[in-house]
Protein backbone atom coordinates (compact mmCIF):
# COMPACT_ATOMS: atom_id res chain seq x y z
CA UNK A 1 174.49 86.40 59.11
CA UNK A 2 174.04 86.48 55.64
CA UNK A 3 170.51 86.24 55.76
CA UNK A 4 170.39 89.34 57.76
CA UNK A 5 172.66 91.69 55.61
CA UNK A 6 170.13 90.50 52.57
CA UNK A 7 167.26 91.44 54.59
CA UNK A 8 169.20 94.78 55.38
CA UNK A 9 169.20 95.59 51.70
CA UNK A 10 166.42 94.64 50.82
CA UNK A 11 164.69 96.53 53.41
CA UNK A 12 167.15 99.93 52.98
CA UNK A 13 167.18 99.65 49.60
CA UNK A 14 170.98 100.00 49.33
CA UNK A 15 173.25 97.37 48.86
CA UNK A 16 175.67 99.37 50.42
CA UNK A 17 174.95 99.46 53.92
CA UNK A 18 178.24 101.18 54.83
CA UNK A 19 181.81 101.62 53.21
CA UNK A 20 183.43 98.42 53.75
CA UNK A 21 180.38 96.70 51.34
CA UNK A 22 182.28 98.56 48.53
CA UNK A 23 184.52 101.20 49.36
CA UNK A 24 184.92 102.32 45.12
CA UNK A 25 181.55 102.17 44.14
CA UNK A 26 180.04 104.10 47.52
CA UNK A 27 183.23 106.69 46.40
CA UNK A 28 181.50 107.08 42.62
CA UNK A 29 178.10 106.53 43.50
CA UNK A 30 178.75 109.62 45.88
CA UNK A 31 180.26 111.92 42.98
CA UNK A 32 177.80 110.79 40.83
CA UNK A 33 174.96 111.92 43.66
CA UNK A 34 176.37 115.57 43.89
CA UNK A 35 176.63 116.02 40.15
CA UNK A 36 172.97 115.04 39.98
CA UNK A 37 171.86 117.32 42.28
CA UNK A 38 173.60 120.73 40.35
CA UNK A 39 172.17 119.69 37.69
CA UNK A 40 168.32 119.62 39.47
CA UNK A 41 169.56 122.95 40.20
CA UNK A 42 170.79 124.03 36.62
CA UNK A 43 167.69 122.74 35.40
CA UNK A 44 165.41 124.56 37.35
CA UNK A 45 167.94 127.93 36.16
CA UNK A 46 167.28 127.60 32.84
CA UNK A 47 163.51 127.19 33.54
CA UNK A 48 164.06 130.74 35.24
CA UNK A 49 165.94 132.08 32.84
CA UNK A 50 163.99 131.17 29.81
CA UNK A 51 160.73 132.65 31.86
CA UNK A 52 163.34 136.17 32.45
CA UNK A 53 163.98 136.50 28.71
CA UNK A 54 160.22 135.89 27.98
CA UNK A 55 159.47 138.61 30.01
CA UNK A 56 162.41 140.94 28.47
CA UNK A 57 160.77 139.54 24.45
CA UNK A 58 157.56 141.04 25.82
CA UNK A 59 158.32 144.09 26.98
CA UNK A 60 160.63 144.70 23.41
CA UNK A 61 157.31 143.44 21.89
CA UNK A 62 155.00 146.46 23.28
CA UNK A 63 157.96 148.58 22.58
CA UNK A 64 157.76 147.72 18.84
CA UNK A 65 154.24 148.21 18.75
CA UNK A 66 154.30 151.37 20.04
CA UNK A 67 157.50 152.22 17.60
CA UNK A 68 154.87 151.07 14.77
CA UNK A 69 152.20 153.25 16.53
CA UNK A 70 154.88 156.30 15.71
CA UNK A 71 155.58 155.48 12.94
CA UNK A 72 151.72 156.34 11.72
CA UNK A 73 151.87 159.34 13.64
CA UNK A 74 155.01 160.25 12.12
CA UNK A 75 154.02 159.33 8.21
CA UNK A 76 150.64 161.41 8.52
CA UNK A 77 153.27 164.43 9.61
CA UNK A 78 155.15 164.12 6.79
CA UNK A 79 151.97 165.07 4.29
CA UNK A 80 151.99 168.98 3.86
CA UNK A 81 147.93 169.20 3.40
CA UNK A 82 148.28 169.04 7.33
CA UNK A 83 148.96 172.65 9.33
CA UNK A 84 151.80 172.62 11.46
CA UNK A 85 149.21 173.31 13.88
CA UNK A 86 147.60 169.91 13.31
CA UNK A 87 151.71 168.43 13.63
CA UNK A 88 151.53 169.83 17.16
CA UNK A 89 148.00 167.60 18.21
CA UNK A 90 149.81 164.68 16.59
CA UNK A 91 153.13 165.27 18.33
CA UNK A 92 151.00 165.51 21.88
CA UNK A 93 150.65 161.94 20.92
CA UNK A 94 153.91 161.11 19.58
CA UNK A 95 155.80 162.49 23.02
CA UNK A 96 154.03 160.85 24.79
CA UNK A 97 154.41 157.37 23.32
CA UNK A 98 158.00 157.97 23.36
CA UNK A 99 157.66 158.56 27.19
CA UNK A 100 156.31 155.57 27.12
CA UNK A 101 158.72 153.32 25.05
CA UNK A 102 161.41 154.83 28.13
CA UNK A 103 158.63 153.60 30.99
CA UNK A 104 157.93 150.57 29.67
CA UNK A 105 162.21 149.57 29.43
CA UNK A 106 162.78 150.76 32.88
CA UNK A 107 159.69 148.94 33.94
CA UNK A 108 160.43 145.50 32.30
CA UNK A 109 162.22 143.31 35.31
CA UNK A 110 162.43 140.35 36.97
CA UNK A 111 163.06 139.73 40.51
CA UNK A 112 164.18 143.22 40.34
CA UNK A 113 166.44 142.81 37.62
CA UNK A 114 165.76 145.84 35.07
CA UNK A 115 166.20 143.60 31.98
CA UNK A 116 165.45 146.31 29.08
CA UNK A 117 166.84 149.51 30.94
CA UNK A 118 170.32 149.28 29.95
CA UNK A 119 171.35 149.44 33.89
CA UNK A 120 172.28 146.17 34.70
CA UNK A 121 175.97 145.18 34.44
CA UNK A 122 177.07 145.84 30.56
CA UNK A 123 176.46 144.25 27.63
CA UNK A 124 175.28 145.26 24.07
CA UNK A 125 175.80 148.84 22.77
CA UNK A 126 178.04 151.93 23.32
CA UNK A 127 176.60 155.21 21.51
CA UNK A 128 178.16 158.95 22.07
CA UNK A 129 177.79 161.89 21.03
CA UNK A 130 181.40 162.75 21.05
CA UNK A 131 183.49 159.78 19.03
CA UNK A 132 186.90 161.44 19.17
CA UNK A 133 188.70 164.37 20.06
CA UNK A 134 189.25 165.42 16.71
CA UNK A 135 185.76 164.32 15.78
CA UNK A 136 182.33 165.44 17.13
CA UNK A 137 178.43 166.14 16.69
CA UNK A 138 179.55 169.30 15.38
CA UNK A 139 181.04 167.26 12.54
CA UNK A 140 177.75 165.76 11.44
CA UNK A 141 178.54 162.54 13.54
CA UNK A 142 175.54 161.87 15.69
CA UNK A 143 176.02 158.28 16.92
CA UNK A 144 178.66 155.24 16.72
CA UNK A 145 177.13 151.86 17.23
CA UNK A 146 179.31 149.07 18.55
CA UNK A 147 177.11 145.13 17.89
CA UNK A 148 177.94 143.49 21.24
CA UNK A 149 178.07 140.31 19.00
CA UNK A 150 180.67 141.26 16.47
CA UNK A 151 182.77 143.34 18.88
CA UNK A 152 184.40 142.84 21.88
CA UNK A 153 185.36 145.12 25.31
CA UNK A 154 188.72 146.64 24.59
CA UNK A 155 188.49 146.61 20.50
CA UNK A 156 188.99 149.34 18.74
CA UNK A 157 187.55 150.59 15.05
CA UNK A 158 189.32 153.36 12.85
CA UNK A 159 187.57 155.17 10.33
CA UNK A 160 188.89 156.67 7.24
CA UNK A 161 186.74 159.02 4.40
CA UNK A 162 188.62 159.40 1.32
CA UNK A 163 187.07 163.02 0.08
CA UNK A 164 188.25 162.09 -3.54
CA UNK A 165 185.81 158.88 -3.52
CA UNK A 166 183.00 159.64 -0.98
CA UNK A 167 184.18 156.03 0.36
CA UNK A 168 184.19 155.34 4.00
CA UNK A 169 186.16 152.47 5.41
CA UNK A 170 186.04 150.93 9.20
CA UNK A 171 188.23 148.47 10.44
CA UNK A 172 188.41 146.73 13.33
CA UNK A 173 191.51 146.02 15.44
CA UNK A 174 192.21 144.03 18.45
CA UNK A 175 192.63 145.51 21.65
CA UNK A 176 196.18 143.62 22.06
CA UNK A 177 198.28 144.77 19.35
CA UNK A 178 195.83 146.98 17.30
CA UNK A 179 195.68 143.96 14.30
CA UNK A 180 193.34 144.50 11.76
CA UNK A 181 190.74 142.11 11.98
CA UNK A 182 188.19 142.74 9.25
CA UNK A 183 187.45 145.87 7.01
CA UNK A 184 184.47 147.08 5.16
CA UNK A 185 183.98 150.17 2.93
CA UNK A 186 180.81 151.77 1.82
CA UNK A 187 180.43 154.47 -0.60
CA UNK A 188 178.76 157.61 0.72
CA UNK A 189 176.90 158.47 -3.13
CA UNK A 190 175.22 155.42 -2.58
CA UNK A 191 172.81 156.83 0.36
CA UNK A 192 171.75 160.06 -1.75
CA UNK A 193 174.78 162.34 -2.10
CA UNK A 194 173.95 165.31 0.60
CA UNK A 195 172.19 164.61 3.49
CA UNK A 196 168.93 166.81 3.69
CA UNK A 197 168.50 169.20 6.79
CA UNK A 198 166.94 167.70 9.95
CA UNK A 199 167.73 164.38 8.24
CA UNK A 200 170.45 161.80 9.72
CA UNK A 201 171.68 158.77 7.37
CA UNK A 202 172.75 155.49 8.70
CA UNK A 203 176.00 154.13 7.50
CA UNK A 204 175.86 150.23 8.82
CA UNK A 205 179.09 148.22 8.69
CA UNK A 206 177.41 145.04 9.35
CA UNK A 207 180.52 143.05 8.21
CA UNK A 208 182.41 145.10 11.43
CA UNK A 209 179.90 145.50 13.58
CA UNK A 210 179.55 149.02 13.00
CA UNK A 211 176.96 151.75 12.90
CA UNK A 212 177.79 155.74 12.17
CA UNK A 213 174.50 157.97 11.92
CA UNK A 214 175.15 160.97 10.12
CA UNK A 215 173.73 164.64 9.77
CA UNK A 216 173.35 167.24 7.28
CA UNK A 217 176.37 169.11 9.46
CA UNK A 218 178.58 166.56 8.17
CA UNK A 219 181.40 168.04 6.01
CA UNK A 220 183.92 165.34 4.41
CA UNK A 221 186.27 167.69 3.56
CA UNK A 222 186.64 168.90 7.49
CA UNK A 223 186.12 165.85 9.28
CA UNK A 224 187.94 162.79 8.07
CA UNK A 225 190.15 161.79 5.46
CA UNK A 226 192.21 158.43 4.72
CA UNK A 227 195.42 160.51 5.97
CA UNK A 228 193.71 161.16 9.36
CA UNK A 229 192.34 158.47 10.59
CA UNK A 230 189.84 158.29 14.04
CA UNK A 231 190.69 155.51 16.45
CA UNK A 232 187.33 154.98 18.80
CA UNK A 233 187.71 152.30 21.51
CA UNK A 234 185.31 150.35 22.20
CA UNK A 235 185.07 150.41 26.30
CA UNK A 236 182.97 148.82 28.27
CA UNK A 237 182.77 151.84 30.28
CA UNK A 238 180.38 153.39 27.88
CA UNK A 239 178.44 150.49 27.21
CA UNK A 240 174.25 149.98 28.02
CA UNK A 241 172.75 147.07 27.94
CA UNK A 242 172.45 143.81 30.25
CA UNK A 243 174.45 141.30 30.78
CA UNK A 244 173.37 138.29 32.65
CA UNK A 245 174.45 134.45 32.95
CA UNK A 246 172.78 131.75 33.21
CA UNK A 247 174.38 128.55 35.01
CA UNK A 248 173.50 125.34 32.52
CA UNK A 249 175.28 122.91 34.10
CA UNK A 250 177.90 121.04 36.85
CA UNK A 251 181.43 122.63 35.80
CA UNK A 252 182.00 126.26 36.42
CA UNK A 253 182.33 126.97 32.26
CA UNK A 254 178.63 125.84 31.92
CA UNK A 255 177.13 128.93 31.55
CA UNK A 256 175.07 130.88 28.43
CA UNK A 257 175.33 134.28 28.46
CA UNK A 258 172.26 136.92 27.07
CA UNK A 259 173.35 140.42 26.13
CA UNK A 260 170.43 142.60 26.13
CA UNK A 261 170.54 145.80 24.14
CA UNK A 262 169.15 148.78 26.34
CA UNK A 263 165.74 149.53 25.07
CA UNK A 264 164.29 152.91 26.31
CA UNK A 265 164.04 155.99 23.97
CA UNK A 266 167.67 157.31 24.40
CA UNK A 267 169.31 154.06 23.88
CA UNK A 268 167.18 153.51 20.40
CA UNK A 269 167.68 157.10 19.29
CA UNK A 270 164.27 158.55 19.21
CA UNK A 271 164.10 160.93 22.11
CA UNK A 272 165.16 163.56 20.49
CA UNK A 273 162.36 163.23 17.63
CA UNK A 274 159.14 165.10 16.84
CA UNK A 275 156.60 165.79 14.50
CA UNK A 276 156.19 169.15 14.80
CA UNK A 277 157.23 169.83 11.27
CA UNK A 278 157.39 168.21 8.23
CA UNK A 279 161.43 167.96 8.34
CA UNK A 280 161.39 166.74 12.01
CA UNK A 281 158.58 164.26 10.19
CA UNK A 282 160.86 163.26 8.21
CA UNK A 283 163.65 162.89 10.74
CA UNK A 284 161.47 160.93 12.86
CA UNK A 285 160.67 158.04 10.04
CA UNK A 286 164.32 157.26 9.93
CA UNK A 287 164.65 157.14 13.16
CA UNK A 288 161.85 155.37 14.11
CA UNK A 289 162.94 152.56 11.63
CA UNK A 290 166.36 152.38 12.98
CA UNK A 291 164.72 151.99 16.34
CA UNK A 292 162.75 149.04 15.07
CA UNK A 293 165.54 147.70 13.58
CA UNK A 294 167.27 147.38 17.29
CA UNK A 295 164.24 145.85 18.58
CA UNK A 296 163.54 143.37 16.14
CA UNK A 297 167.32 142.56 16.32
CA UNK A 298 167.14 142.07 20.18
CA UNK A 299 164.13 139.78 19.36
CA UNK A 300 165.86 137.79 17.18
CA UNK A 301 168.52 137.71 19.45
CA UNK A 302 166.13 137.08 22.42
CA UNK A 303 164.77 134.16 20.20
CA UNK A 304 167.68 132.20 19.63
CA UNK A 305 169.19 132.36 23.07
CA UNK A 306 165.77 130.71 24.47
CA UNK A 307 166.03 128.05 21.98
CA UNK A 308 169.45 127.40 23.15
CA UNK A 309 168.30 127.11 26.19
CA UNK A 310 165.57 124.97 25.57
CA UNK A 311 168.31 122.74 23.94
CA UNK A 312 170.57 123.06 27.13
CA UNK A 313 167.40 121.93 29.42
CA UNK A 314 166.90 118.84 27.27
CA UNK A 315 170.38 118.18 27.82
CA UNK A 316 170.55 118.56 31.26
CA UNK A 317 167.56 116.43 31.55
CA UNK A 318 169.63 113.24 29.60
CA UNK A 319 172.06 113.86 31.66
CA UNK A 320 170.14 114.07 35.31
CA UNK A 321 168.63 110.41 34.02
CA UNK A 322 171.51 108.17 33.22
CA UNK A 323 173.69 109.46 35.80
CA UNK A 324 170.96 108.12 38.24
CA UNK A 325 170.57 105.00 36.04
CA UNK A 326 174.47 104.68 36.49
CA UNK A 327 173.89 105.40 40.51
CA UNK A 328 171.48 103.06 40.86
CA UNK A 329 173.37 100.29 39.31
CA UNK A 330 176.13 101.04 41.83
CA UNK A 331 174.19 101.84 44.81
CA UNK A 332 170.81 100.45 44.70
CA UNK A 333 170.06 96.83 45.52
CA UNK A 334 168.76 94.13 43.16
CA UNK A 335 165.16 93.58 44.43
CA UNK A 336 165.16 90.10 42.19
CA UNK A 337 169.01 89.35 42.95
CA UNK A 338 168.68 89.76 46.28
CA UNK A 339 165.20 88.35 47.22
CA UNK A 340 166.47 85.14 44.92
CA UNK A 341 169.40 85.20 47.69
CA UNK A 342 167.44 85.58 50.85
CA UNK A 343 165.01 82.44 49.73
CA UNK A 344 167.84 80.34 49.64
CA UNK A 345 169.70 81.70 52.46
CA UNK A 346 166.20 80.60 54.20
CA UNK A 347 165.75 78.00 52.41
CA UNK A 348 169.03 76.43 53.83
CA UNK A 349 168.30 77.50 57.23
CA UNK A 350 165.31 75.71 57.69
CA UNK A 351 166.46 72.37 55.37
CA UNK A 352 169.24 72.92 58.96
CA UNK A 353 166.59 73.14 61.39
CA UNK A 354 164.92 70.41 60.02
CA UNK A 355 167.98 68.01 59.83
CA UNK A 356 168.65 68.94 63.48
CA UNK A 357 165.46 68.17 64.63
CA UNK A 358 165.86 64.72 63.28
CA UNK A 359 169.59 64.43 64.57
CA UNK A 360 168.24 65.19 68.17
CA UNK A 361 165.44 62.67 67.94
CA UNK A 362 168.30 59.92 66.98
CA UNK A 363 169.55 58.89 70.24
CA UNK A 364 165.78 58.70 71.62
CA UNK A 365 165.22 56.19 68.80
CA UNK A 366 168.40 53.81 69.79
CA UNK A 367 166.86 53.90 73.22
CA UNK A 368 163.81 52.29 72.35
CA UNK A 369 166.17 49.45 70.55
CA UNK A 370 167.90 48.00 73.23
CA UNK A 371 164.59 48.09 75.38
């Protein structure tokens, strides 16, 4: 009997022919089985996903080639030795390219998954041309910028100009109990004084996560003031980007999440450019730099989530081979154990048959005594 349960492992592999071999260890060896298998699977989703943001890093690399592509165009405008004339050949060009920069977003996807458009669940920026009811375009405000990575859905910033200083100061607050959670002034003297016509300045809060773009329509003693303050929420409503996760792993927290900043010409604030004069030239450098500024930031961004993820794989990989090491050990049978036990389960068998075959040929040998 013995001798056929080792040659039952041995020839299943499995020491554990059925439950009552060892009820705990089939139990764990079970768990351990399923675990292994999501993680095959959460291995072979970050494989996916780190080909998905490759694809999203190449489309924002054309995108910043053709940004430095405008940014030529743009430059030569600026010179006054060319005609406006000439500005409208080169702006033929530079419309066109910034078609293109909105084609190439909408076109970057994945399994149908628009990954540069902005259209895909929410994610990275929110940018209006209205900021409050008390504060508009008509102001001189042209954009707010929230950072995705700084700020959160539900947040809130207020904004305060003191007139006497030129000083602007954002803070953020929480969405629950409107808490300041960090503050940064900038003084306005420090980006020129008065902001030329056609001409936008950026103010970036980086320590808030906040960008206001300015015009030459902005007045500081009719817009804000530090005793009337603008409260802009920060809603998810408004947001465009992409959101997508990523399952890394067996428990239902495992996941890395990529925010992708929506990349075609409206979302990076240059489809409203051209070169057909020296101003709008002039215009179109800043904006073309904040532009590449967005890009190279959801590059960088881009970058370090796929090295996470490369880091998350390697993981998974660890932990995919000593949970089957551990499996084995429970489930698996002992080749050299076992085989050691079968030879001497056999070994005894046949030292039996032997010793019976003798005891049977004892009463034939009495026999032949007494004859």
């Amino acid at each position: 009997m013995k001798s056929q349960s080792s040659l039952m492992k041995l020839s299943s592999g499995s020491r554990i022919s059925s439950a009552k071999d060892d009820a705990a260890s089939l139990t764990v060896a079970s768990g351990l089985k399923l675990d292994i298998a999501s993680l095959r699977a959460a291995s072979a989703n970050i494989s996916q996903a780190a080909s998905m943001l490759q694809i999203a890093d190449g489309g924002l690399g054309q995108i910043g080639d053709i940004l430095g592509r405008m940014q030529t165009l743009a430059s030569t405008a600026q010179s006054d030795q060319i005609s406006n004339t000439e500005r409208g050949f080169i702006n033929t060009e530079y419309s066109n390219l910034v078609n293109e920069v909105t084609r190439i977003a909408n076109a970057t996807e994945y399994n149908g998954i628009e990954l540069l458009s902005g259209t895909t669940g929410v994610g990275a920026s929110l940018e209006t041309n209205a900021i409050g009811t008390n504060v508009e375009a008509a102001d001189g405000f042209v954009a707010l910028t929230f950072d995705a990575n700084k700020r959160a859905d539900g947040e809130a910033v207020t904004i305060a100009f003191d007139e006497n200083t030129n000083v602007f100061t954002v803070t953020a607050l929480d969405g629950a109990g409107g808490n300041a959670l960090v503050a940064q002034s900038l003084d306005l003297d420090d980006f020129g004084g008065a902001i030329p016509d056609g001409q936008t300045v950026d103010l970036n809060f980086a320590d808030v996560g906040v960008t206001i773009r300015l015009s030459a329509d902005f007045d500081d003693t009719a817009a804000i003031n530090a005793n009337n303050e603008v409260t802009i929420q920060n809603a998810a409503a408004g947001q465009q980007g992409t959101q997508l996760v990523f399952k890394v792993g067996v428990a239902a927290t495992d996941t890395i999440t990529a925010n992708i900043n929506g990349s075609t010409a409206g979302q990076l604030g240059i489809d409203a450019t051209s070169v057909t004069t020296r101003v709008n030239a002039d215009a179109a450098v800043t904006a073309i730099e904040t532009a590449q500024s967005r890009i190279n930031s959801n590059r960088a961004n881009l970058g370090a989530l796929m090295s996470r993820l490369d880091f998350a794989n390697a993981n998974v990989g660890i932990q995919i081979e000593n949970m089957e090491a551990a499996r084995s050990t429970l489930q698996d049978t002992d080749v050299a154990e076992e085989m050691t036990r079968f030879t001497s389960q056999q070994v005894l068998v046949q030292a039996g048959v032997s010793m019976l075959a003798q005891a049977n040929q004892q009463p034939a040998l009495l026999l032949r005594l007494l004859q």
